[in-house]
Protein backbone atom coordinates (compact mmCIF):
# COMPACT_ATOMS: atom_id res chain seq x y z
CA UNK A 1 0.00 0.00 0.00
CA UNK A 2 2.98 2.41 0.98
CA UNK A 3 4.50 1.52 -2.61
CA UNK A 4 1.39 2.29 -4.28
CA UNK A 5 1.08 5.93 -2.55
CA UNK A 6 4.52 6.67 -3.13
CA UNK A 7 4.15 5.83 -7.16
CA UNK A 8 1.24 8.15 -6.77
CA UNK A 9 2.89 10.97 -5.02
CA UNK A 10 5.96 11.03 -7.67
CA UNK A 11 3.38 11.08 -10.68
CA UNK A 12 2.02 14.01 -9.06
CA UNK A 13 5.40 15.63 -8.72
CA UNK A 14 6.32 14.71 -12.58
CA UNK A 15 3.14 16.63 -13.26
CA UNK A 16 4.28 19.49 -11.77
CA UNK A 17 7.44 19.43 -13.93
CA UNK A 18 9.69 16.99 -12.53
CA UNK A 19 11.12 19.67 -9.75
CA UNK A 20 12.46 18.01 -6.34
CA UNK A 21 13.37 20.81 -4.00
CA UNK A 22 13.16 24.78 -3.70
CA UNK A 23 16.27 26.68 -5.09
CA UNK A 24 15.42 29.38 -2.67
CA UNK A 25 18.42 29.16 -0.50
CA UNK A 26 16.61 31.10 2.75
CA UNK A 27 13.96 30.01 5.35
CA UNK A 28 10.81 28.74 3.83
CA UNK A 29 7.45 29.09 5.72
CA UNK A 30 3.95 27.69 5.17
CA UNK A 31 0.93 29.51 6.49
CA UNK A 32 -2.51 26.93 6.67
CA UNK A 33 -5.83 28.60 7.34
CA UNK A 34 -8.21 25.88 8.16
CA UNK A 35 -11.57 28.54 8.79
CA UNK A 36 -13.80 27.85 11.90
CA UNK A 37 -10.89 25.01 13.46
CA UNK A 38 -11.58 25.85 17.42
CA UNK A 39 -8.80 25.36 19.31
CA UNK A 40 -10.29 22.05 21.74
CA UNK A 41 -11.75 20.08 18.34
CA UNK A 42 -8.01 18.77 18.62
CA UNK A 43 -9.02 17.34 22.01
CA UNK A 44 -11.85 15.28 21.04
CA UNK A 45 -11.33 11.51 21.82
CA UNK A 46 -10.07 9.19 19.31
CA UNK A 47 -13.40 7.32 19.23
CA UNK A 48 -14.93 9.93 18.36
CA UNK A 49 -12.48 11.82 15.68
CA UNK A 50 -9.08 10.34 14.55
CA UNK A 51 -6.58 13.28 13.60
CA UNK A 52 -3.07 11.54 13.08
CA UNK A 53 -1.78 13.75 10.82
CA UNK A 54 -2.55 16.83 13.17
CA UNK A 55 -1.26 14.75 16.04
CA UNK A 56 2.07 13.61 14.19
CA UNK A 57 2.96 17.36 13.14
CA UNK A 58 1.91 18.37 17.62
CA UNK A 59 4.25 15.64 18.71
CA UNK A 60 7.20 16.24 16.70
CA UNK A 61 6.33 20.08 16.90
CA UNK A 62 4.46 22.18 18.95
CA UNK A 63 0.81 23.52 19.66
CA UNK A 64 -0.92 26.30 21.45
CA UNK A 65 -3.30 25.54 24.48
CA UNK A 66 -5.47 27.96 22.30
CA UNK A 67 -4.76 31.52 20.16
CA UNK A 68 -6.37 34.26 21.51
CA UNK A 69 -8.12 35.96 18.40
CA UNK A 70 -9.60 39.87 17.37
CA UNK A 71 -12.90 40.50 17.78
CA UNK A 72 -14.74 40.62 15.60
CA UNK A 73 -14.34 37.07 15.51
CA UNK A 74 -15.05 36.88 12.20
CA UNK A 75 -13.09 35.41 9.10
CA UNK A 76 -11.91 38.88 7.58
CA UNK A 77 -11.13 40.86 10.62
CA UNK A 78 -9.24 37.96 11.79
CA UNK A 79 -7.14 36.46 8.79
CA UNK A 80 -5.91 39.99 8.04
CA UNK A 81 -4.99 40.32 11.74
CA UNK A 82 -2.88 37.10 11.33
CA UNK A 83 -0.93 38.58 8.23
CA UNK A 84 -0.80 42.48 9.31
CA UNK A 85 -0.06 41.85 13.39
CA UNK A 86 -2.55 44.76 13.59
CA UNK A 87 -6.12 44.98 15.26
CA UNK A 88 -8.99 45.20 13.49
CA UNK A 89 -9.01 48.87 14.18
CA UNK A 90 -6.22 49.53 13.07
CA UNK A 91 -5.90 47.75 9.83
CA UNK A 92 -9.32 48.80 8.46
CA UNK A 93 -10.79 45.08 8.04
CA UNK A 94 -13.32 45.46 10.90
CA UNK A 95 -16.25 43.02 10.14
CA UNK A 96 -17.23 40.70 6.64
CA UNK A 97 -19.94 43.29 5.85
CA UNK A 98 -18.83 47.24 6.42
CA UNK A 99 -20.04 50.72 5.91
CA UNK A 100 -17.61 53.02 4.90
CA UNK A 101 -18.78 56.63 6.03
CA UNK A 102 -16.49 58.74 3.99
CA UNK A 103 -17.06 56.56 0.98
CA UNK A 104 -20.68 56.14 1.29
CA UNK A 105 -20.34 52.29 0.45
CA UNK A 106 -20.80 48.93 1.89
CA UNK A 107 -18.13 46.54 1.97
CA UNK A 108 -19.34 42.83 1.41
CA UNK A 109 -16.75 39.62 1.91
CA UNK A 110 -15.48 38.43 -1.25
CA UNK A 111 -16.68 41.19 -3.45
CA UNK A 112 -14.66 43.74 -2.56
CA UNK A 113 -11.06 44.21 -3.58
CA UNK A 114 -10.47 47.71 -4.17
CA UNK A 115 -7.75 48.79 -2.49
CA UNK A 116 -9.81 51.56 -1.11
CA UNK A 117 -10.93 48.84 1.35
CA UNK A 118 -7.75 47.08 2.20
CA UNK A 119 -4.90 49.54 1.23
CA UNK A 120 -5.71 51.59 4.23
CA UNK A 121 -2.24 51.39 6.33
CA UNK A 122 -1.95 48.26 6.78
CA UNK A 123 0.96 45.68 4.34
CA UNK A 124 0.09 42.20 4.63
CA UNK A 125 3.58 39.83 4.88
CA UNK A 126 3.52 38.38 1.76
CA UNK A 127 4.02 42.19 0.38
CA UNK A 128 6.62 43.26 3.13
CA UNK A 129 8.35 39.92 2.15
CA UNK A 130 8.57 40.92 -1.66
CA UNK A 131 9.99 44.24 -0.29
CA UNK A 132 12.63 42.27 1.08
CA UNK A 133 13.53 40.81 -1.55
CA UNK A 134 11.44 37.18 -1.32
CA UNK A 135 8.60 35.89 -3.39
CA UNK A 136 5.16 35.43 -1.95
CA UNK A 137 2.53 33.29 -3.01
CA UNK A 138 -0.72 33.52 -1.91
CA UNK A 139 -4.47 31.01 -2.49
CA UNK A 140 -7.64 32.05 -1.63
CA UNK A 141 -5.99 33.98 1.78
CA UNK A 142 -8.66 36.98 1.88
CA UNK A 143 -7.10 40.18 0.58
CA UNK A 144 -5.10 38.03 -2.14
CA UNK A 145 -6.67 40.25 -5.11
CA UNK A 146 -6.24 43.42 -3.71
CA UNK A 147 -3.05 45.77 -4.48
CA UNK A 148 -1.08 46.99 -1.86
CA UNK A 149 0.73 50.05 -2.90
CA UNK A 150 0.05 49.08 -6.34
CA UNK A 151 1.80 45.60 -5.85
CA UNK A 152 0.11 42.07 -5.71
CA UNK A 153 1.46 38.82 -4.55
CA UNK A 154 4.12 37.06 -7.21
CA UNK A 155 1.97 34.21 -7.21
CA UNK A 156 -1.50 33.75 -6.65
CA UNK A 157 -4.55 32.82 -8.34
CA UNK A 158 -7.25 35.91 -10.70
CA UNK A 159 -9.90 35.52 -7.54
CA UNK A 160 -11.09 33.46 -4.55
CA UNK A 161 -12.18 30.29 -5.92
CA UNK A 162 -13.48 27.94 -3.28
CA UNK A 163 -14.86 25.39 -6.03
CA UNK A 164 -11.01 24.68 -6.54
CA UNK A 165 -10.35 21.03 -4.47
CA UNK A 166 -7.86 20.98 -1.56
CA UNK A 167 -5.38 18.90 -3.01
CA UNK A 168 -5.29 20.85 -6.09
CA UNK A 169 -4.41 23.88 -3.80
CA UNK A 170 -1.93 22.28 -1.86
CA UNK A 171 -0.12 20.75 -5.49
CA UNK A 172 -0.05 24.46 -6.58
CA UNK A 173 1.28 25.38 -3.29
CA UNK A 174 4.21 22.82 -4.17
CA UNK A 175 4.43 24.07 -7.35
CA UNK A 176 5.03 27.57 -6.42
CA UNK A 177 7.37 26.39 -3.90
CA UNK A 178 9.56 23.97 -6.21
CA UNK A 179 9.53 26.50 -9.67
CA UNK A 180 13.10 26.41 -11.29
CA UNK A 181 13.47 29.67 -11.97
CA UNK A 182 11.05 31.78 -9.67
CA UNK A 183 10.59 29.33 -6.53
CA UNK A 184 8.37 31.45 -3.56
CA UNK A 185 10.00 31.39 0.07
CA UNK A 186 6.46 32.20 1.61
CA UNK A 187 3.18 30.59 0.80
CA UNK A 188 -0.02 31.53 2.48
CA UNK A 189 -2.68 29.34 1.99
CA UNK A 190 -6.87 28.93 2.95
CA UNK A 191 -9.13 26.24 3.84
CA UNK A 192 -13.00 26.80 4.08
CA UNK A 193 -13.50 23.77 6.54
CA UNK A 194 -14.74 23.12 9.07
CA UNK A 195 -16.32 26.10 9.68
CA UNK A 196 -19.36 25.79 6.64
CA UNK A 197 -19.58 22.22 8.38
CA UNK A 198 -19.59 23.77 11.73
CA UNK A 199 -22.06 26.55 10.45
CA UNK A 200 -24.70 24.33 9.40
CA UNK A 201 -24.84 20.86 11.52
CA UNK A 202 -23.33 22.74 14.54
CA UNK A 203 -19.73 21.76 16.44
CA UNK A 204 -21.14 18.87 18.42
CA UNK A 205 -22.53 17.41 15.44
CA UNK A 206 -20.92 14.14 13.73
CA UNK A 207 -20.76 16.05 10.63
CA UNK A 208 -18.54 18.11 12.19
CA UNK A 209 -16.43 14.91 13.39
CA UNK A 210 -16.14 13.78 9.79
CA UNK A 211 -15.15 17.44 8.25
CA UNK A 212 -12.05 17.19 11.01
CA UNK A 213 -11.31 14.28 9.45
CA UNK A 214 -11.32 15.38 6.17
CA UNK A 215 -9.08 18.16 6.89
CA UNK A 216 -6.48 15.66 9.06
CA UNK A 217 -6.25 13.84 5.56
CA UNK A 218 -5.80 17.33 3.76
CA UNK A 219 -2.74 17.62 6.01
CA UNK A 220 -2.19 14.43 5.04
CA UNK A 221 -1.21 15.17 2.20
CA UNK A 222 0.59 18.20 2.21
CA UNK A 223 2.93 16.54 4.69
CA UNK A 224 3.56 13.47 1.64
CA UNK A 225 3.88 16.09 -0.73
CA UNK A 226 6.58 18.31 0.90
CA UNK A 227 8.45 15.09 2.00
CA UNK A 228 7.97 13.77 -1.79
CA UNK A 229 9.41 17.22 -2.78
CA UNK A 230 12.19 17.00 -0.47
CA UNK A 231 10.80 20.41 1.66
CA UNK A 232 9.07 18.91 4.62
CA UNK A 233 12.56 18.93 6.89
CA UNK A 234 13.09 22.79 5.21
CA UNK A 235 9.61 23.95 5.74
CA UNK A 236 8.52 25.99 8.81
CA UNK A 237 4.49 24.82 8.39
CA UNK A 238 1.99 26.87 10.53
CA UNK A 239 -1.59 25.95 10.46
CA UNK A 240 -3.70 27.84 12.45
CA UNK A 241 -7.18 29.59 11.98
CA UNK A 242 -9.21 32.46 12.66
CA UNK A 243 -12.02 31.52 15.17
CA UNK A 244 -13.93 28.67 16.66
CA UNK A 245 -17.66 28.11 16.81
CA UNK A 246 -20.50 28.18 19.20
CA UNK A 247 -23.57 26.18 19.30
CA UNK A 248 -26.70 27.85 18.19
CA UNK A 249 -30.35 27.50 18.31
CA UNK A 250 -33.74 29.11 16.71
CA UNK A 251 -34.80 28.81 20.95
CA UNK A 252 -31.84 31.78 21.64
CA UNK A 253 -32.90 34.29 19.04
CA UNK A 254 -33.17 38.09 19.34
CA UNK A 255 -35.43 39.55 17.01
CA UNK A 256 -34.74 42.98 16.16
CA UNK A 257 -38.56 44.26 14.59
CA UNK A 258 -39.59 43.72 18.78
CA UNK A 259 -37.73 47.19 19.34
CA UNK A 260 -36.66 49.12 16.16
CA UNK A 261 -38.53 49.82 12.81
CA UNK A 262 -36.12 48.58 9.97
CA UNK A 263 -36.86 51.68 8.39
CA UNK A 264 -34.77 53.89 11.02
CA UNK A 265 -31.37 52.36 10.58
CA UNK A 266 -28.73 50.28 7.95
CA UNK A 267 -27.97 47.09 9.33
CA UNK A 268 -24.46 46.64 8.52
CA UNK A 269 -23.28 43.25 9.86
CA UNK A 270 -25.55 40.94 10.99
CA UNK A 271 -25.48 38.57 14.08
CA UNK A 272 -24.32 37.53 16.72
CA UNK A 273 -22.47 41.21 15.87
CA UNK A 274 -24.82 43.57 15.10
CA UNK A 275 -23.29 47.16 13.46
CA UNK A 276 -25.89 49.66 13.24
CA UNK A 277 -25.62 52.98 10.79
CA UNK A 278 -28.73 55.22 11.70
CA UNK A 279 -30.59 56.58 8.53
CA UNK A 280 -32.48 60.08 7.90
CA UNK A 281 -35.65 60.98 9.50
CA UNK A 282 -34.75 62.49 12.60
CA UNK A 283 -33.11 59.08 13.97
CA UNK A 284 -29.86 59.67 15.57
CA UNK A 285 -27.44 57.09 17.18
CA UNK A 286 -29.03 58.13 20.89
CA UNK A 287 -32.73 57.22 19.63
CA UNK A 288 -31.20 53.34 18.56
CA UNK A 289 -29.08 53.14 22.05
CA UNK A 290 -32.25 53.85 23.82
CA UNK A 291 -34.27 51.48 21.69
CA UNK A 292 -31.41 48.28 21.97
CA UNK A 293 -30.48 49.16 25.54
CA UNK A 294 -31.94 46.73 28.22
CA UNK A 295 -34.29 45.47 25.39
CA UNK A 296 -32.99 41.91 25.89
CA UNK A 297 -31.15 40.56 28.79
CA UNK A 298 -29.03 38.22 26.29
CA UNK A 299 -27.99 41.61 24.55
CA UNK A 300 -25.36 43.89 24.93
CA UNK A 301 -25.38 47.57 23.70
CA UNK A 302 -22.59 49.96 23.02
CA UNK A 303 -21.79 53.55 21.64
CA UNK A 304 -18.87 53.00 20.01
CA UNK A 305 -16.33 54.93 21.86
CA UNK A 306 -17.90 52.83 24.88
CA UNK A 307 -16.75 49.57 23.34
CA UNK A 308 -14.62 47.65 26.13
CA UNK A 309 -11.16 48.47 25.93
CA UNK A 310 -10.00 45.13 25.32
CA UNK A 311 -11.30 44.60 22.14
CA UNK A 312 -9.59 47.20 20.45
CA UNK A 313 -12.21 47.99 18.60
CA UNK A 314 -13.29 52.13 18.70
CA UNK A 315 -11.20 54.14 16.72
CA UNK A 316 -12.10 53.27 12.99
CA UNK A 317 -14.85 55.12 10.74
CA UNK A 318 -15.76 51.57 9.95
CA UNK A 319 -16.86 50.59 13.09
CA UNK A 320 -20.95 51.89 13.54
CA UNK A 321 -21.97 54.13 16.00
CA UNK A 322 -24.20 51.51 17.93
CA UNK A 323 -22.80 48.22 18.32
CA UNK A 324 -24.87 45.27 19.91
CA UNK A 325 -23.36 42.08 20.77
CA UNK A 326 -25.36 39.11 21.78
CA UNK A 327 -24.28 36.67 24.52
CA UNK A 328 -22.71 33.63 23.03
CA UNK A 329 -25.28 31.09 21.50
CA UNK A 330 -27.36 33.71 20.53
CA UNK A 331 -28.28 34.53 17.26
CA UNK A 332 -29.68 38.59 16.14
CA UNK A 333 -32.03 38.81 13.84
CA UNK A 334 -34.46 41.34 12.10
CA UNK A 335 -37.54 39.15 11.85
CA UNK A 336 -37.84 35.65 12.64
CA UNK A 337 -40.26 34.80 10.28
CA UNK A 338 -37.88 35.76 7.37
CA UNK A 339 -34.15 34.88 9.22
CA UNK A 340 -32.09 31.77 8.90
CA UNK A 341 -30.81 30.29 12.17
CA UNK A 342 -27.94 28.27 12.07
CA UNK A 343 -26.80 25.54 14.25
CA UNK A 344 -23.25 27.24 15.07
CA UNK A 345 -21.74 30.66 14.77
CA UNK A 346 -19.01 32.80 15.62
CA UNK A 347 -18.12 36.69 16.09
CA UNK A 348 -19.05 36.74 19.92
CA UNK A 349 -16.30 37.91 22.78
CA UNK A 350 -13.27 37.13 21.81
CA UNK A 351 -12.42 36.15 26.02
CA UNK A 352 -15.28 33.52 25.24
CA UNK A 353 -12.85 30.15 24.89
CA UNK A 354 -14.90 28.62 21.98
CA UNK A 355 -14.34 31.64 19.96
CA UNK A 356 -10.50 30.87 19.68
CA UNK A 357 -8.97 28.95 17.24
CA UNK A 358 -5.79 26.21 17.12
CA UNK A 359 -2.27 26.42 16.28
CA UNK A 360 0.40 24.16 15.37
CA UNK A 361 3.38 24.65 13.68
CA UNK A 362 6.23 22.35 12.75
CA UNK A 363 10.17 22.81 11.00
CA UNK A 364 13.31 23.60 11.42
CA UNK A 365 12.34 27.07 12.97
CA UNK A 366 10.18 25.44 16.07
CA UNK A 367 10.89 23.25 19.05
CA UNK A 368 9.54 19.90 19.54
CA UNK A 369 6.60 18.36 21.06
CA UNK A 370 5.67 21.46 22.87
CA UNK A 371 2.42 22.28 24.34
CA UNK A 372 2.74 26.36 25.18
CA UNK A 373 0.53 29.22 26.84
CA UNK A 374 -1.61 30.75 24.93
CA UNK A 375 -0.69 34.17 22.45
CA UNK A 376 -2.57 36.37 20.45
CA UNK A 377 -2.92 36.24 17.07
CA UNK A 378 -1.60 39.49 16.23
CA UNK A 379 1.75 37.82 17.58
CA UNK A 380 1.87 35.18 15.02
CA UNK A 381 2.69 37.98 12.33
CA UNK A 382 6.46 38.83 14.06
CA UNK A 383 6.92 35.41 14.83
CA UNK A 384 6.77 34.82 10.84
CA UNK A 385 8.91 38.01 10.05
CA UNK A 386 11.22 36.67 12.70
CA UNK A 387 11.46 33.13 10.71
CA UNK A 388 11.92 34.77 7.56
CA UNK A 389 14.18 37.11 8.48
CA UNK A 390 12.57 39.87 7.78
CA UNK A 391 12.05 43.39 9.12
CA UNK A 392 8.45 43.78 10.87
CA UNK A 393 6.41 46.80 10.43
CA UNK A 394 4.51 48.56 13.53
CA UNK A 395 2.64 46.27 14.92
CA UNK A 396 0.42 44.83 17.55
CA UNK A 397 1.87 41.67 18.39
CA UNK A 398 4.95 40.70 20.50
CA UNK A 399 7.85 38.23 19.16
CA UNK A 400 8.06 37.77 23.15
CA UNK A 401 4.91 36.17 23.50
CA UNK A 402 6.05 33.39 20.96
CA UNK A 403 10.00 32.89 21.80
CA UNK A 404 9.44 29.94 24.05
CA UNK A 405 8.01 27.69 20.73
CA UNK A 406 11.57 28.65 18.82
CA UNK A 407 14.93 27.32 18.67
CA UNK A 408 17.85 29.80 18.30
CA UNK A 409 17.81 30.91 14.70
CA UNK A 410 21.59 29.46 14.03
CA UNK A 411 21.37 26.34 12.47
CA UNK A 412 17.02 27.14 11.19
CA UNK A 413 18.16 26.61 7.86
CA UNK A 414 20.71 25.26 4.90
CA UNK A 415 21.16 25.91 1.81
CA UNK A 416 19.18 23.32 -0.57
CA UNK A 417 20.85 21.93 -3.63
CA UNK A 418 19.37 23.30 -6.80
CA UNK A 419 16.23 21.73 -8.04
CA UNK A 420 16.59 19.31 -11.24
CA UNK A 421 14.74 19.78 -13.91
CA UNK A 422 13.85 18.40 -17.69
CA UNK A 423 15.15 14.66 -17.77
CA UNK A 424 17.52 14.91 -15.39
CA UNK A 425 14.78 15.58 -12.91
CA UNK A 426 12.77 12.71 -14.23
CA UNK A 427 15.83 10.74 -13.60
CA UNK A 428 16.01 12.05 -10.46
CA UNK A 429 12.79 11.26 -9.44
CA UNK A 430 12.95 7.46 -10.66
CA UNK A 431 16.36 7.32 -9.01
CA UNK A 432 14.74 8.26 -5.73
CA UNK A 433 11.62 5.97 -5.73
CA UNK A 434 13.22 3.31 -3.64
CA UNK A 435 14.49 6.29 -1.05
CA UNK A 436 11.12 7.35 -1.06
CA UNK A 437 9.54 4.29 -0.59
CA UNK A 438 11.46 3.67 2.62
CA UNK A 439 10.94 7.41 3.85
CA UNK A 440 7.19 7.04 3.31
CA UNK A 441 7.64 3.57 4.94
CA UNK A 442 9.34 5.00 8.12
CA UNK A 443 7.14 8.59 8.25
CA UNK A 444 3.83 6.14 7.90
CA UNK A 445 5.56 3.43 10.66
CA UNK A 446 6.07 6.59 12.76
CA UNK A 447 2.98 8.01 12.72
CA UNK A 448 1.43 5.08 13.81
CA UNK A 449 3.72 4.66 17.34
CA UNK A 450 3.35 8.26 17.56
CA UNK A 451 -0.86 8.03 17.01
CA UNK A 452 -0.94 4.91 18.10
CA UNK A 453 -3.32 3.73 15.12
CA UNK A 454 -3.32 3.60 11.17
CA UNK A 455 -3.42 5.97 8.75
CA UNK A 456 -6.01 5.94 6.36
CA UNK A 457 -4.79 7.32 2.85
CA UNK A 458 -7.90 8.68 1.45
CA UNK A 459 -7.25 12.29 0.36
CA UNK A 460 -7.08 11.50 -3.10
CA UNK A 461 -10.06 11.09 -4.86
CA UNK A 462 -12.11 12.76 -2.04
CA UNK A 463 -15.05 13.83 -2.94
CA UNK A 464 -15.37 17.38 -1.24
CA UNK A 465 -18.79 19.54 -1.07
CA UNK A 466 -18.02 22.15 -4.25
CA UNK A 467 -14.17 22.70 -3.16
CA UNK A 468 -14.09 19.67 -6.03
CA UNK A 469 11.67 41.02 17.37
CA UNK A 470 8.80 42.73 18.85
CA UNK A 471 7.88 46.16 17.31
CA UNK A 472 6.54 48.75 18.97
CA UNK A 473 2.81 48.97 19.54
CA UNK A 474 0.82 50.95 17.53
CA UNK A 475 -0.85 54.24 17.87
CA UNK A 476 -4.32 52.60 17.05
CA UNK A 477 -6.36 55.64 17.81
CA UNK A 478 -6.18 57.50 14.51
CA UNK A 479 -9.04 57.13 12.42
CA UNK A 480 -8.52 55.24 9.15
């Protein structure tokens, strides 16, 4: 069975034109969304969810107790947190669905790449890494399409595509990795699951078991493809996410109609988050407070500069003048005859534990089978300048909060031989089949002491639902 794989892994790589290894001669890092992944679904007992994969890269690397995300905890505000170091406030991205006051436009999640809505202060690393002189590419990350002081990514794909299967992302991720002439040294790439899982059967749900296990065979196999490629030992891999999910219920519904007429205001992002713009008519910000305030003992009201300090989440035009936030498990709505109540959502208090999401990271840059405190988010974007090698900009985010999961950076990284290519590469290739049959052999033979059960190749062919140091803080309270 191991033979068979391997044959199958090496076609793969002749399709991608017979390359073996980067020719990028620095640090090499990986950055794995997997949306919606809560930090305690890698907890769940083994007879309930199996998650070698996950497990392997945790034991012979390290994870977080938990990453302590932005609020919003939503997907935007959160995945341009991980790549900026900066607060939703200060880097613009504030919700999935915005009102822009100076613009007079709404801002809707995937529709909008102007840079009017992301090039707003804030770089994203795979540009400050292209400053530096590296090559970035970037799939389906959100803010992949938009220019950042006119520049894009050097590789990424015309638009968010999330028809495109996972292993088909992950080979072009290889690809982009392993190009002769142009190879990337940072790749930044984006799952959907589990969170549409999570969304619409709920976190508890066995669907929800099964989607984790569809995304431990996703890692799967990118780990057989960067071995296959000869990057795995190379590449410093961090998967983490943007939020985690909370069981919901059409019983724990707020209904908006009960207090204000729809008429009187723009309802700018939805639930369990609601951002309010009043309209004309004589309605002001004071006449919603009053109407939202004490309406609901499961809802909480704010002006916005009377947000709570620790979400850093006041000084932006984005942000609405009256923000309402509904106790976790709750779901805002306008009407209930009209509204669609899931069975899990996210975007409540960011100190509520489901809302925060996993991290694990493995390589050369990382220590080994390390469990460690929790961090923010907004550190994870020094921590990646600091494995690059790259110069941070204001941010955030502390390099101190993350030293303890790093080895010194001598020794992070050698030079790799230069990749083969043409028929010498084919050569190469066939030449290393027997190699790779034995690696495969002992990484699969590992896995299983490590997991202490079998590994079920089954990523192929998977039929997926239509996816076929530290800088200095901030001044975060300038309006942007």
């Amino acid at each position: 069975m191991a033979a068979v794989r391997v044959f199958e892994l090496v076609f793969v790589l002749l399709m991608l034109g017979g390359r073996t290894a980067s020719v990028h001669d620095g640090p090499l890092l990986l950055l794995v969304s997997f949306d919606g992944f809560r930090y305690d679904y890698l907890d769940r007992s083994q007879d309930r969810v199996q998650l070698p994969s996950l497990e392997y890269l945790i034991q012979t690397g390290v994870r977080a107790k938990w990453v302590h995300n932005t609020f919003v905890t939503f997907t935007f505000p959160n995945h341009f947190s991980l790549v900026t170091g900066l607060h939703a406030e200060t880097h613009g991205m504030v919700a999935n669905h915005m009102y822009d006051p100076d613009l007079h436009q709404q801002f809707h999640m995937y529709l909008n790449n102007e840079p009017k809505w992301w090039d707003v202060g804030a770089e994203p690393i795979w540009i400050t890494n292209q400053r530096c002189g590296g090559k970035s590419g970037v799939f389906n990350w959100p803010g992949m399409e938009a220019r950042f002081n006119g520049t894009l990514p050097f590789r990424s794909i015309p638009e968010y595509n999330e028809s495109i299967p996972y292993e088909h992302r992950i080979e072009t991720m290889i690809r982009w990795f392993t190009d002769e002439e142009n190879p990337i040294n940072l790749g930044v790439l984006y799952f959907e699951e589990p969170d549409e899982v999570g969304h619409k059967y709920g976190p508890d749900s066995p669907e929800l078991d099964e989607a984790l296990e569809m995304v431990d065979r996703t890692v799967e196999y990118l780990i057989e493809l960067l071995q296959s490629a000869g990057l795995f030992e190379r590449m410093n891999l961090i998967i983490t996410s943007d939020h985690g999910m909370a069981e919901t219920s059409v019983d724990r519904v707020i209904e908006l109609d009960r207090y204000l007429d729809p008429s009187t205001y723009l309802w700018v992002d939805k639930s369990p988050v609601t951002a309010i713009w009043p309209l004309e008519h004589g309605v002001d910000r004071e006449y919603i407070f009053a109407a939202l305030d004490d309406a609901h003992p499961n809802l909480q009201v704010y002006y916005k500069e009377d947000i709570p300090a620790q979400y850093h989440y006041r000084h932006n035009r984005r942000i609405m003048p009256v923000i309402a936030v509904a106790d976790p498990g709750w779901t805002i709505v306008q009407n209930i005859s009209t509204a669609v109540v899931e069975k899990g959502s996210h975007g409540y208090n960011n100190s509520y534990l489901p809302m925060n999401p996993i991290f694990v990271a493995h390589g050369p840059a990382f220590r080994t089978n390390l469990l460690s405190e929790p961090f923010n988010n907004v550190d994870i974007y020094p921590l990646m300048c600091h494995i690059l090698g790259i110069t941070p900009l204001p941010n955030n985010g502390s390099i101190d909060n993350t030293a303890s999961i790093v080895k010194r950076q001598k020794g992070w990284w050698s030079p790799s031989p230069r990749s083969m290519s043409g028929i010498a590469g084919t050569l190469g290739l066939l030449l290393m089949l027997v190699g790779c049959i034995a690696g495969c052999g002992y990484y699969s033979q590992k896995r299983e002491q490590t997991s202490g059960r079998h590994l079920q190749y089954s990523i192929i062919g998977y039929e997926m639902e239509d996816y076929s140091l530290g800088e200095p803080l901030v001044d975060s309270k300038r309006e942007v």
